[in-house]
Protein backbone atom coordinates (compact mmCIF):
# COMPACT_ATOMS: atom_id res chain seq x y z
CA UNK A 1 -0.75 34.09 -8.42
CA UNK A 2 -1.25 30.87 -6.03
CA UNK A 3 0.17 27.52 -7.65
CA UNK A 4 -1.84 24.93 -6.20
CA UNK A 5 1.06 21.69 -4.85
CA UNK A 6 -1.77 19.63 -7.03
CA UNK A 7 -4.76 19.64 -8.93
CA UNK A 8 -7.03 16.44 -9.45
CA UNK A 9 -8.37 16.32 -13.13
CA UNK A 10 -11.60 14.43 -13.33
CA UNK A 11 -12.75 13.32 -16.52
CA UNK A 12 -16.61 12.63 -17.86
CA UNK A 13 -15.72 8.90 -18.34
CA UNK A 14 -15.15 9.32 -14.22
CA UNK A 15 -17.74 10.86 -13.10
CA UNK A 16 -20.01 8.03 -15.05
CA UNK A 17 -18.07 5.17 -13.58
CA UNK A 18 -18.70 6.62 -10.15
CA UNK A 19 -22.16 6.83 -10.71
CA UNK A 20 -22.69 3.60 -11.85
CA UNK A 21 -22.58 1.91 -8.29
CA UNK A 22 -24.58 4.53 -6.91
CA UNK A 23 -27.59 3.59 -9.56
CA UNK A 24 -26.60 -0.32 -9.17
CA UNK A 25 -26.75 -0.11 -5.11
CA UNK A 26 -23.94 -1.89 -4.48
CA UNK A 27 -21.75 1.24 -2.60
CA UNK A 28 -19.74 -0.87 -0.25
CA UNK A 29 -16.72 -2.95 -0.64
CA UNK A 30 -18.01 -5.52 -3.62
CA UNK A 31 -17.41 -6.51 -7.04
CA UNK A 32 -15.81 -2.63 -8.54
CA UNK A 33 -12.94 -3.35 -5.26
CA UNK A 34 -12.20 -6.63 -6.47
CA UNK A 35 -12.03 -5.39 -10.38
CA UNK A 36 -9.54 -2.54 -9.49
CA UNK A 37 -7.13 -4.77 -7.05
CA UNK A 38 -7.24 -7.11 -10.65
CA UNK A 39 -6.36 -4.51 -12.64
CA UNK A 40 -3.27 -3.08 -9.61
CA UNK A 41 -1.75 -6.53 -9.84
CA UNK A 42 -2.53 -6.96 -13.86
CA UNK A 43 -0.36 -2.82 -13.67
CA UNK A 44 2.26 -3.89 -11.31
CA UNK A 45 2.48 -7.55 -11.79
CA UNK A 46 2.11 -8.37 -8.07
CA UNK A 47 0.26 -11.47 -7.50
CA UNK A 48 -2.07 -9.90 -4.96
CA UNK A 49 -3.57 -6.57 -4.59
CA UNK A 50 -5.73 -5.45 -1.40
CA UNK A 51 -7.71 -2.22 -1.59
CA UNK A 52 -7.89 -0.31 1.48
CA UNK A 53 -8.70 3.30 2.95
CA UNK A 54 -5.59 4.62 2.81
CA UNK A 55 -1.74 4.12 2.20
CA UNK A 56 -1.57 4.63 5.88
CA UNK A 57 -3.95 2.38 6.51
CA UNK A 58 -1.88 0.06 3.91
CA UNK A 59 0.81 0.26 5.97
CA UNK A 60 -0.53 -0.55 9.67
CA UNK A 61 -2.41 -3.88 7.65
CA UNK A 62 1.45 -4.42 6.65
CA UNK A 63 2.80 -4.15 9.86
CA UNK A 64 0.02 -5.47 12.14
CA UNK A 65 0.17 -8.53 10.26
CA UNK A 66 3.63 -9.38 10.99
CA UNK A 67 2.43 -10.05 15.09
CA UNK A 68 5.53 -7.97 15.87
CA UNK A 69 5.91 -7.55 19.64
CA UNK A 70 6.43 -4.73 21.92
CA UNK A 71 10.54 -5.10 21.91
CA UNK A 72 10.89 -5.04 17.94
CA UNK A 73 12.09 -2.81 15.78
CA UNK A 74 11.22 -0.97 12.49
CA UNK A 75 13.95 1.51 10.69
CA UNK A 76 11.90 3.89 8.50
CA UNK A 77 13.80 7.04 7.15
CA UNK A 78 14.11 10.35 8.81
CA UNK A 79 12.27 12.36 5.63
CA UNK A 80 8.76 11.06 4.92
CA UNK A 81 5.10 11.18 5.36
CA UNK A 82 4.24 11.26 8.72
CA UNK A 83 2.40 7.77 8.57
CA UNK A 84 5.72 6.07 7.60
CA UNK A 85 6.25 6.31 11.61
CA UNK A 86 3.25 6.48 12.62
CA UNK A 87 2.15 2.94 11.60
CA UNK A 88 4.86 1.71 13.60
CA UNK A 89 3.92 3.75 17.03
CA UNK A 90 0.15 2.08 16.37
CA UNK A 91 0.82 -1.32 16.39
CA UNK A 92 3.45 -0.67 19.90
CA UNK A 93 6.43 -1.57 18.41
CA UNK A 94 9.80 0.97 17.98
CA UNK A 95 10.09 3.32 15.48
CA UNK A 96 14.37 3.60 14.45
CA UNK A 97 15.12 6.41 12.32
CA UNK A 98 17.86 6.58 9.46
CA UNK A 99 18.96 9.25 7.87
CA UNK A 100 18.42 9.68 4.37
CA UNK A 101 20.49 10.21 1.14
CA UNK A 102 20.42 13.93 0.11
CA UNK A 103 21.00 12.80 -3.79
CA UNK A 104 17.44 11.29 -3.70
CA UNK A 105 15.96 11.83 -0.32
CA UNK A 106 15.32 8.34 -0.14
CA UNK A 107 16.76 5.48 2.74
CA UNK A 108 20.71 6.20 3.36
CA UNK A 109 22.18 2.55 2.63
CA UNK A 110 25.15 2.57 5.06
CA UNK A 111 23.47 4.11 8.08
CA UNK A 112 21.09 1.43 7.48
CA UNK A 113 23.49 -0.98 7.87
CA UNK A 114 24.54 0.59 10.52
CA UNK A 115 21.14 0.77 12.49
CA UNK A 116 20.16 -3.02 12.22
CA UNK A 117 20.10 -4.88 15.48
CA UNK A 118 19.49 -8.11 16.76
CA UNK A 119 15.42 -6.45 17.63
CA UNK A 120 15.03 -4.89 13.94
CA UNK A 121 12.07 -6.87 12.22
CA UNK A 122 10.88 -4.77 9.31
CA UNK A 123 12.16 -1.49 6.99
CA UNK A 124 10.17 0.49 5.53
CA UNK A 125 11.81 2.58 2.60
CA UNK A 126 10.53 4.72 1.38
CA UNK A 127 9.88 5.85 -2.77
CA UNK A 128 9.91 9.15 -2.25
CA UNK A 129 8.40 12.06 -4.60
CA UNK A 130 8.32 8.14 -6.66
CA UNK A 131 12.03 7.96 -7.16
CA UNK A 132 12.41 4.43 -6.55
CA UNK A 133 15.57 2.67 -3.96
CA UNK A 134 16.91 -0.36 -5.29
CA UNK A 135 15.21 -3.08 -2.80
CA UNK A 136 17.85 -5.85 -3.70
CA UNK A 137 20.25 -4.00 -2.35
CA UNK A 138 18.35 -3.26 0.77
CA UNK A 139 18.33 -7.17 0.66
CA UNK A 140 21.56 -7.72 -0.03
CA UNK A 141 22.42 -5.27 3.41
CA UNK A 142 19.85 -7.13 5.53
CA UNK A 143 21.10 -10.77 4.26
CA UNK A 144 20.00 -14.22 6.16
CA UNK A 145 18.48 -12.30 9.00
CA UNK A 146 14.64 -12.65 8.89
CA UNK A 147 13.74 -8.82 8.36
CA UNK A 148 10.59 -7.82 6.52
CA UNK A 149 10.46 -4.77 4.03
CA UNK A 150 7.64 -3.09 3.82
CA UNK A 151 7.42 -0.79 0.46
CA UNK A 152 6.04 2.65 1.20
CA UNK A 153 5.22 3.24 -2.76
CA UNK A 154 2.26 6.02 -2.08
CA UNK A 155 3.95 7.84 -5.15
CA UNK A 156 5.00 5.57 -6.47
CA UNK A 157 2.82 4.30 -9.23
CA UNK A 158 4.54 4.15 -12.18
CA UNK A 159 8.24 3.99 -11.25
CA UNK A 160 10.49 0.71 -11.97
CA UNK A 161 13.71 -0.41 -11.07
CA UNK A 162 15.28 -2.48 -13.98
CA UNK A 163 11.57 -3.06 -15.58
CA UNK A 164 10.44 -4.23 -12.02
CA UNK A 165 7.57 -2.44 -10.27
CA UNK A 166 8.26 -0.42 -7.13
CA UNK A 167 5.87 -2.19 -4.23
CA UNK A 168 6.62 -5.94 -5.61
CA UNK A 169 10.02 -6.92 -4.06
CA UNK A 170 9.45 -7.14 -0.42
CA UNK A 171 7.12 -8.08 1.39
CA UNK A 172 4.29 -5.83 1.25
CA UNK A 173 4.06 -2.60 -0.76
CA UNK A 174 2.10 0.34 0.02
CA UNK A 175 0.28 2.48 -2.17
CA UNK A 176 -1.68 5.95 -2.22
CA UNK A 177 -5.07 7.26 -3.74
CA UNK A 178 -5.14 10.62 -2.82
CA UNK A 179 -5.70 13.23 -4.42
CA UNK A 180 -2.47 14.62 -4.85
CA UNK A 181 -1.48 11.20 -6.37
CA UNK A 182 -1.51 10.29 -10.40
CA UNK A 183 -4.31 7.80 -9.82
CA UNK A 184 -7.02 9.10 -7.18
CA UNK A 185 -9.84 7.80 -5.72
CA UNK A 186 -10.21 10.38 -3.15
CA UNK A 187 -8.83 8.41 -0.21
CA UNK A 188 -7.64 5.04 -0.66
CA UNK A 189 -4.82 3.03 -0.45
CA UNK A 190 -3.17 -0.61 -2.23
CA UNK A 191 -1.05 -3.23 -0.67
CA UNK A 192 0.83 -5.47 -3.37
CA UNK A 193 2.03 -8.72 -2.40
CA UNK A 194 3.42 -11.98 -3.74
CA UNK A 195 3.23 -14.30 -0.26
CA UNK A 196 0.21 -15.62 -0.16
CA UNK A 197 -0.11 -16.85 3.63
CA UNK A 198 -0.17 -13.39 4.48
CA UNK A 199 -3.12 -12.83 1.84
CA UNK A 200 -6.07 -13.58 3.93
CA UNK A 201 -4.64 -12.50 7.30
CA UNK A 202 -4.70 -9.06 5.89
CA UNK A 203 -8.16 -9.27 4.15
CA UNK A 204 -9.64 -10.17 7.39
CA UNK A 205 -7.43 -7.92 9.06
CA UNK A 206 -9.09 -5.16 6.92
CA UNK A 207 -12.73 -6.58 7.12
CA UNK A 208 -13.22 -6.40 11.04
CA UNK A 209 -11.53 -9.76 11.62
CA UNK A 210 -13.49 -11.61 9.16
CA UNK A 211 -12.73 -15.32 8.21
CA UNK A 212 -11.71 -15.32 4.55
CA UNK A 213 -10.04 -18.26 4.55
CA UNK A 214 -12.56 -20.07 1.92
CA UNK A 215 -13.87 -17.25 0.34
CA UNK A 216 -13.03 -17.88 -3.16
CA UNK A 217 -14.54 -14.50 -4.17
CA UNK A 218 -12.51 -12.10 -1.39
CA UNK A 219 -14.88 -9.44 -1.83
CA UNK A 220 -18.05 -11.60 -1.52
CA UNK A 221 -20.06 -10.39 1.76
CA UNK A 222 -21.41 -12.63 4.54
CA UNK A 223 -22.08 -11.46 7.68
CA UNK A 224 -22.50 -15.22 9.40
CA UNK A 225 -18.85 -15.70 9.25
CA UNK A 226 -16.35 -16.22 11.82
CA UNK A 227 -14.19 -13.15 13.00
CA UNK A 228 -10.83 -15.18 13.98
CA UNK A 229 -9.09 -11.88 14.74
CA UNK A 230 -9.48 -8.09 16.03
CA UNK A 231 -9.81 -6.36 12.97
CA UNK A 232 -10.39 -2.78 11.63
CA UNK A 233 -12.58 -1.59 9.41
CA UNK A 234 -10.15 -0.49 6.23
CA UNK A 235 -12.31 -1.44 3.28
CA UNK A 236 -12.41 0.43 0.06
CA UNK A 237 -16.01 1.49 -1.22
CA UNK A 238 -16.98 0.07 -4.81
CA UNK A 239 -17.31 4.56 -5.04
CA UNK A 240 -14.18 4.42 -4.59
CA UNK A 241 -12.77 1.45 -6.86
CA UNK A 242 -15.16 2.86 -9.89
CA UNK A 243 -13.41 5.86 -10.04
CA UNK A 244 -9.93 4.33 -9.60
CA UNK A 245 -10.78 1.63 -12.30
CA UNK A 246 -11.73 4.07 -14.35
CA UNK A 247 -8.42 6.21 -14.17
CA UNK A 248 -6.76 2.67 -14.06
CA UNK A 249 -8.00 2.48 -17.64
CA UNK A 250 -5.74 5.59 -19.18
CA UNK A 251 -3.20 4.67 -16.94
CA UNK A 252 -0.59 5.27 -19.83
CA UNK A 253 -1.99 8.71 -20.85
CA UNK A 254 -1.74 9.57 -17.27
CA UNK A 255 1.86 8.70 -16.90
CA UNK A 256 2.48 10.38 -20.46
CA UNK A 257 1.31 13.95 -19.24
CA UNK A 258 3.08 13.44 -15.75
């Protein structure tokens, strides 16, 4: 007998949610994105949520935003998703590997310690298999020096440290929608944050360099605006967002039968 590694389990309250942009019209990034990045930060208590394509695609918004520079560094851990190191090859900076802690296959505290340099800029721990790593005491290694971490929580919906959300104690965390995740909307992606100046960097980031700088409705669509940067198209359809607002609402019957 063949045991699938995961099985998505759509319900009829889904399938009508997805449905309902297709009979509205509105398909594209619009008022269903904006609803389900409420309803991420209302889950995790971030104070921003930013849908995107992917968790990948969640983390090279992360990164890229940072303006890190050829020389700079990023530890990520040896055991991950490929895209952990990926992101980090893509935006042309260097990738520093750390071994990992067999009792959790997550981030190995003292050869982190011991791979920080004068050059390292970000970390990206990893959750992984959503066993969460203590982040303050990632901080606590890294101290004064002005290093970024950069939460890759793609299973990590769901898991706390001390009551506290995984993906809301560094700087950005990274989140998954894929089918082999609890909550799926096919493909997508989340990034949590709590720093707003690097809210609408990102946005725009994701929205082919957009100005959203006085949108006061991020998901509103013009297409007369300014594009201040060189930007990617990341968005999230509203396809997309229906079906993860609708899983979004049994979140807790979800994490029940986990």
């Amino acid at each position: 007998m063949k045991v699938p590694i995961s099985k998505s389990i759509f319900t009829e309250e889904d399938i009508s949610h997805v449905i309902q942009p297709l009979s509205d019209g509105w398909v594209v990034q619009g008022p269903k994105v904006q609803k389900f990045e409420s309803m991420w930060s209302q889950f995790t208590k971030a104070e921003y949520s930013i849908a995107t394509t992917s968790c990948t695609s969640a983390l090279f918004l992360s990164i890229d935003s940072l303006n890190l520079e050829e020389d700079d560094e990023v530890i990520v851990p040896a055991l991950s998703w490929i895209s952990t190191a990926n992101v980090v090859e893509n935006v042309g900076c260097k990738t520093v590997f750390c071994d990992i802690d067999l009792s959790t296959f997550n981030i190995n505290l003292d050869d982190l310690r011991s791979k920080i340099t004068n050059n390292t800029k970000a970390i990206i721990p990893v959750h992984l298999f959503g066993y969460p790593i203590d982040i303050e005491i990632i901080k606590g290694i890294i101290g004064d020096r002005k290093i970024h971490i950069i939460e890759d929580a793609a299973c990590g919906f769901g898991s706390y440290v001390d009551d506290i959300h995984v993906g809301t104690k560094g700087t950005f965390g990274c989140f998954s929608f894929h089918p082999r995740k609890a909550i799926s909307t096919g493909e997508g992606g989340m990034i949590t944050l709590n720093d707003k100046k690097y809210l609408n960097k990102i946005r725009s980031l994701r929205d082919h360099g957009m100005d959203y700088s006085n949108d006061i409705q991020n998901s509103k669509p013009s297409f007369m605006k300014d594009h201040q940067n060189a930007g990617y198209n990341f968005r999230m359809t509203d396809i997309q967002a229906s079906l993860g607002i609708s899983q979004m609402n049994r979140s807790d019957k979800i994490l029940r039968e986990l």
